[in-house]
Structure formats: structure tokens, C-alpha cells
PDB file of N, CA and C in Angstrom:
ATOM      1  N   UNK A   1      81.467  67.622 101.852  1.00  0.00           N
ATOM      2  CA  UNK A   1      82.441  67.737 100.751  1.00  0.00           C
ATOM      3  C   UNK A   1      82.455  69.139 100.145  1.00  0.00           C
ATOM      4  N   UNK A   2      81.160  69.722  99.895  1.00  0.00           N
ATOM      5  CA  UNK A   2      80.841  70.936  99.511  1.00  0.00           C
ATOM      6  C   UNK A   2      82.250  71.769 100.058  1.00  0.00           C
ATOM      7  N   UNK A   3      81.464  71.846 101.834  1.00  0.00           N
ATOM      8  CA  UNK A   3      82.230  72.699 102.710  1.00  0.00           C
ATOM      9  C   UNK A   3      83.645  72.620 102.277  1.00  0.00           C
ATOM     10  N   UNK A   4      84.510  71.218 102.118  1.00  0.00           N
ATOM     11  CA  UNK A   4      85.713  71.323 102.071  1.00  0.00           C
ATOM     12  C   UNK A   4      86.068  72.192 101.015  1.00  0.00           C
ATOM     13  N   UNK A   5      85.317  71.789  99.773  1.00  0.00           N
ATOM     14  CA  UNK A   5      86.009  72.532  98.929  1.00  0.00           C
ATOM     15  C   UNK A   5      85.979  74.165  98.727  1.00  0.00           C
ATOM     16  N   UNK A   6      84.557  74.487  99.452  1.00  0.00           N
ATOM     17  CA  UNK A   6      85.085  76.400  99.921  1.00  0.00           C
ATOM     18  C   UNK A   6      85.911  76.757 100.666  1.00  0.00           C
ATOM     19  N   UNK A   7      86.405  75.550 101.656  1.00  0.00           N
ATOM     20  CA  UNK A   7      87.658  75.648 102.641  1.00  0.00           C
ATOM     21  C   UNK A   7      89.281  76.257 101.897  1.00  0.00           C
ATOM     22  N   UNK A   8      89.278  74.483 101.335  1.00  0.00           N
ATOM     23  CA  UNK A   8      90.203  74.859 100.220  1.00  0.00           C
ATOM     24  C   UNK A   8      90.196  76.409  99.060  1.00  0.00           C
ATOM     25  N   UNK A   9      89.684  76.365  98.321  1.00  0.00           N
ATOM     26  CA  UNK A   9      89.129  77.586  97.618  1.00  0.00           C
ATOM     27  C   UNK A   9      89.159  78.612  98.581  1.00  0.00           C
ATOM     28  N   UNK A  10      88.999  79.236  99.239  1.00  0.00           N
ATOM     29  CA  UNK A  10      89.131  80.785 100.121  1.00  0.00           C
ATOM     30  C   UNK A  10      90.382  79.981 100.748  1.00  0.00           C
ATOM     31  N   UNK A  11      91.459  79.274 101.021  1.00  0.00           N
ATOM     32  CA  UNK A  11      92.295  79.274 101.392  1.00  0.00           C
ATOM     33  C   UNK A  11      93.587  79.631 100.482  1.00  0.00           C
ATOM     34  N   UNK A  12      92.987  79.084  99.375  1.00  0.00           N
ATOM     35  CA  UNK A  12      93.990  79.058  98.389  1.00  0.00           C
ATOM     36  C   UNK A  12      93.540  80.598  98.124  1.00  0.00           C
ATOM     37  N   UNK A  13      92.959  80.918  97.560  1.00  0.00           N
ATOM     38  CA  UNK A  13      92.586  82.807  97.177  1.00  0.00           C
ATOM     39  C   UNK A  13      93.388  83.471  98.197  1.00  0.00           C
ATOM     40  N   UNK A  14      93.673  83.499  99.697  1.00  0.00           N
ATOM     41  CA  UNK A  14      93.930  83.991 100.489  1.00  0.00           C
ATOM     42  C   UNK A  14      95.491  84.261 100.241  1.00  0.00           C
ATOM     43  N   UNK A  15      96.195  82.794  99.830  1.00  0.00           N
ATOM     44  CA  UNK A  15      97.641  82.874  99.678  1.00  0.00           C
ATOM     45  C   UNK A  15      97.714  83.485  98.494  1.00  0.00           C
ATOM     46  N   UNK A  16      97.000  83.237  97.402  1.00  0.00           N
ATOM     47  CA  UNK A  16      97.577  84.242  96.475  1.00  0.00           C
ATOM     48  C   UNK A  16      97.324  85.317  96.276  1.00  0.00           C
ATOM     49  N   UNK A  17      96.688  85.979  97.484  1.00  0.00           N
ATOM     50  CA  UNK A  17      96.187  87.321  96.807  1.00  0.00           C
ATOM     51  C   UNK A  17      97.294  87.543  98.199  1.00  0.00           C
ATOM     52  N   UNK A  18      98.409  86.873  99.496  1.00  0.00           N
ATOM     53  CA  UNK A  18      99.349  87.392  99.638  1.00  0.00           C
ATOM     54  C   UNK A  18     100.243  87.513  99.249  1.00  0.00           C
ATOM     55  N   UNK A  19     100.533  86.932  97.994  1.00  0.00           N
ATOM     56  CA  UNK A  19     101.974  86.634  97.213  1.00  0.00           C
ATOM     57  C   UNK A  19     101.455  87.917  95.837  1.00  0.00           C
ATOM     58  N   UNK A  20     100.527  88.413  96.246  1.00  0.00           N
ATOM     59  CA  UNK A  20     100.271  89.215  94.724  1.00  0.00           C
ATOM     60  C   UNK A  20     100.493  90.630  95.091  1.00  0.00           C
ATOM     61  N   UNK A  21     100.256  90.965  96.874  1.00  0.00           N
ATOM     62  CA  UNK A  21     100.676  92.147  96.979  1.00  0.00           C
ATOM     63  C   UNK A  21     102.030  91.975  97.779  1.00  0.00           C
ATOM     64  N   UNK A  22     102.721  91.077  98.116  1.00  0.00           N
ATOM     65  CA  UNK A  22     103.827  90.679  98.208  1.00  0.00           C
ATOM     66  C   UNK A  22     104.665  92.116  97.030  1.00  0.00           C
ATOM     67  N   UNK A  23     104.224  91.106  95.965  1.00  0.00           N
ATOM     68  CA  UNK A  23     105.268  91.468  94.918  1.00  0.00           C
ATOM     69  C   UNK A  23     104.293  92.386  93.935  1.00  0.00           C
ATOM     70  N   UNK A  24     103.382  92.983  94.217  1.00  0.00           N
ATOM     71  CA  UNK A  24     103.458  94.882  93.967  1.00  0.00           C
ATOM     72  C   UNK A  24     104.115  95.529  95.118  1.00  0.00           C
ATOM     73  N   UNK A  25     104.373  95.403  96.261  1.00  0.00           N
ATOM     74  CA  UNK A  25     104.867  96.351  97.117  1.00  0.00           C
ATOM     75  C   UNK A  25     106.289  96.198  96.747  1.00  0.00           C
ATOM     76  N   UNK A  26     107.055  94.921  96.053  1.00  0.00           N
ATOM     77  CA  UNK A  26     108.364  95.065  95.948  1.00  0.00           C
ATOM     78  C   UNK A  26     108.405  95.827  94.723  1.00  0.00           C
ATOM     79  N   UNK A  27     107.380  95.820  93.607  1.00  0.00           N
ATOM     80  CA  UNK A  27     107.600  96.216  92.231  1.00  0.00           C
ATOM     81  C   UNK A  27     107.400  97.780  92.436  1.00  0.00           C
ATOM     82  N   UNK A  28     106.429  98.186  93.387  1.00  0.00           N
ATOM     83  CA  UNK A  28     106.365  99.941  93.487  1.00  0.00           C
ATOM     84  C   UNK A  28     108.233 100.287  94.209  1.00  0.00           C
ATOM     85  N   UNK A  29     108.502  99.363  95.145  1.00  0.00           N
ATOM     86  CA  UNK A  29     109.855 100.053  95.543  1.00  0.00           C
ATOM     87  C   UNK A  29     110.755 100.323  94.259  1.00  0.00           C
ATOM     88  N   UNK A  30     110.877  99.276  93.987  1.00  0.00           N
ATOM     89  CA  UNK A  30     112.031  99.167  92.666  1.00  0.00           C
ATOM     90  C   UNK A  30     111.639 100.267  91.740  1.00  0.00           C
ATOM     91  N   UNK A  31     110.402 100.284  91.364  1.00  0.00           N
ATOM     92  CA  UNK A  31     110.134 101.598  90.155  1.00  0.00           C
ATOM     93  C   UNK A  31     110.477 102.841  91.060  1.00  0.00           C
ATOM     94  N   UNK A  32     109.909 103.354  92.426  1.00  0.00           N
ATOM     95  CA  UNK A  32     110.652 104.324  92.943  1.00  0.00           C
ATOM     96  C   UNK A  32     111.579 104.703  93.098  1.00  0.00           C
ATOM     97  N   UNK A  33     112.675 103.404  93.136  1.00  0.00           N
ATOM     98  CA  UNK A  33     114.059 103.567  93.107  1.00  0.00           C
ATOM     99  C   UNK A  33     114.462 104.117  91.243  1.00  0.00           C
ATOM    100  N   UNK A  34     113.798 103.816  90.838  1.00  0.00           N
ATOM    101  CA  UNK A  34     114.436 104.102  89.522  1.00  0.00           C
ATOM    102  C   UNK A  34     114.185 105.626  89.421  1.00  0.00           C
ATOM    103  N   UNK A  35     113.182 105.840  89.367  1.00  0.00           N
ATOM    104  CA  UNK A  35     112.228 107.098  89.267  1.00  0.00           C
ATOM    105  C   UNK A  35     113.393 107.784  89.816  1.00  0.00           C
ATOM    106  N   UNK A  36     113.523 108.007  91.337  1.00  0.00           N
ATOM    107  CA  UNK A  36     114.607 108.513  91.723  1.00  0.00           C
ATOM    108  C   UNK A  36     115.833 108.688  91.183  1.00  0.00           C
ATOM    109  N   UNK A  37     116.371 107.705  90.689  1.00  0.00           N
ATOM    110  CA  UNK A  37     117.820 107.361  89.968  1.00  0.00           C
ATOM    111  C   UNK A  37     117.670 108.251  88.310  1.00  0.00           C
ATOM    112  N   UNK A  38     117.198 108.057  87.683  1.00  0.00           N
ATOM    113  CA  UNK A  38     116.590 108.785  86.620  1.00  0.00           C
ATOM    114  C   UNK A  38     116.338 110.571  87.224  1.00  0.00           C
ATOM    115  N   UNK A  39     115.647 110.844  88.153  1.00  0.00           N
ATOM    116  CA  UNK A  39     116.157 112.602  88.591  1.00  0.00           C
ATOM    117  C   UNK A  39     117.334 112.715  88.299  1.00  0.00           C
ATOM    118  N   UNK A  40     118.174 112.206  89.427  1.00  0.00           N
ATOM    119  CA  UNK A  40     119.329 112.805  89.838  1.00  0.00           C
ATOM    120  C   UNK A  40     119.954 112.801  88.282  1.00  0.00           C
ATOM    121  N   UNK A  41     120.181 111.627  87.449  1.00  0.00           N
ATOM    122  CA  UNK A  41     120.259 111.782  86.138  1.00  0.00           C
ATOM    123  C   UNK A  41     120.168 112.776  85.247  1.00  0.00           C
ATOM    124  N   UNK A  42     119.207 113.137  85.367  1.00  0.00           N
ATOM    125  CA  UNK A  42     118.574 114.420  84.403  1.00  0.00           C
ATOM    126  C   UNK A  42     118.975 115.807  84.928  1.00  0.00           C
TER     127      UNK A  42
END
């Protein structure tokens, strides 16, 4: 039972730590895009 539940537990950690850099790699694009957009601006 132990086992299962480190199964579970490092399985579940696994998905969310892919959904967490998921969405920093979308949040660095978008701020780059701004960053950019804001130059040409100025």
C-alpha cells in the first residue's frame, strides 16, 4: 500500500510540474512579445 501511494505521489508531482513549465514557457513568450511591442512603441 505504502508503495502505491509513492506511485501515485511521484506520478502526480510529475504531471504537475509538466503543466507548470507548460505555462512558464507560454508566459515568458507572451511577456517577450510585449517587451518587443513596447520597443517599437517607444
Amino acid at each position: 500500500m505504502i508503495v502505491l501511494k509513492w506511485i501515485a505521489f511521484i506520478i502526480i508531482t510529475f504531471v504537475m510540474w509538466q503543466f507548470y513549465f507548460k505555462f512558464i514557457t507560454i508566459d515568458t513568450k507572451e511577456f517577450s512579445r510585449e517587451k518587443r511591442l513596447d520597443e517599437r512603441a517607444l
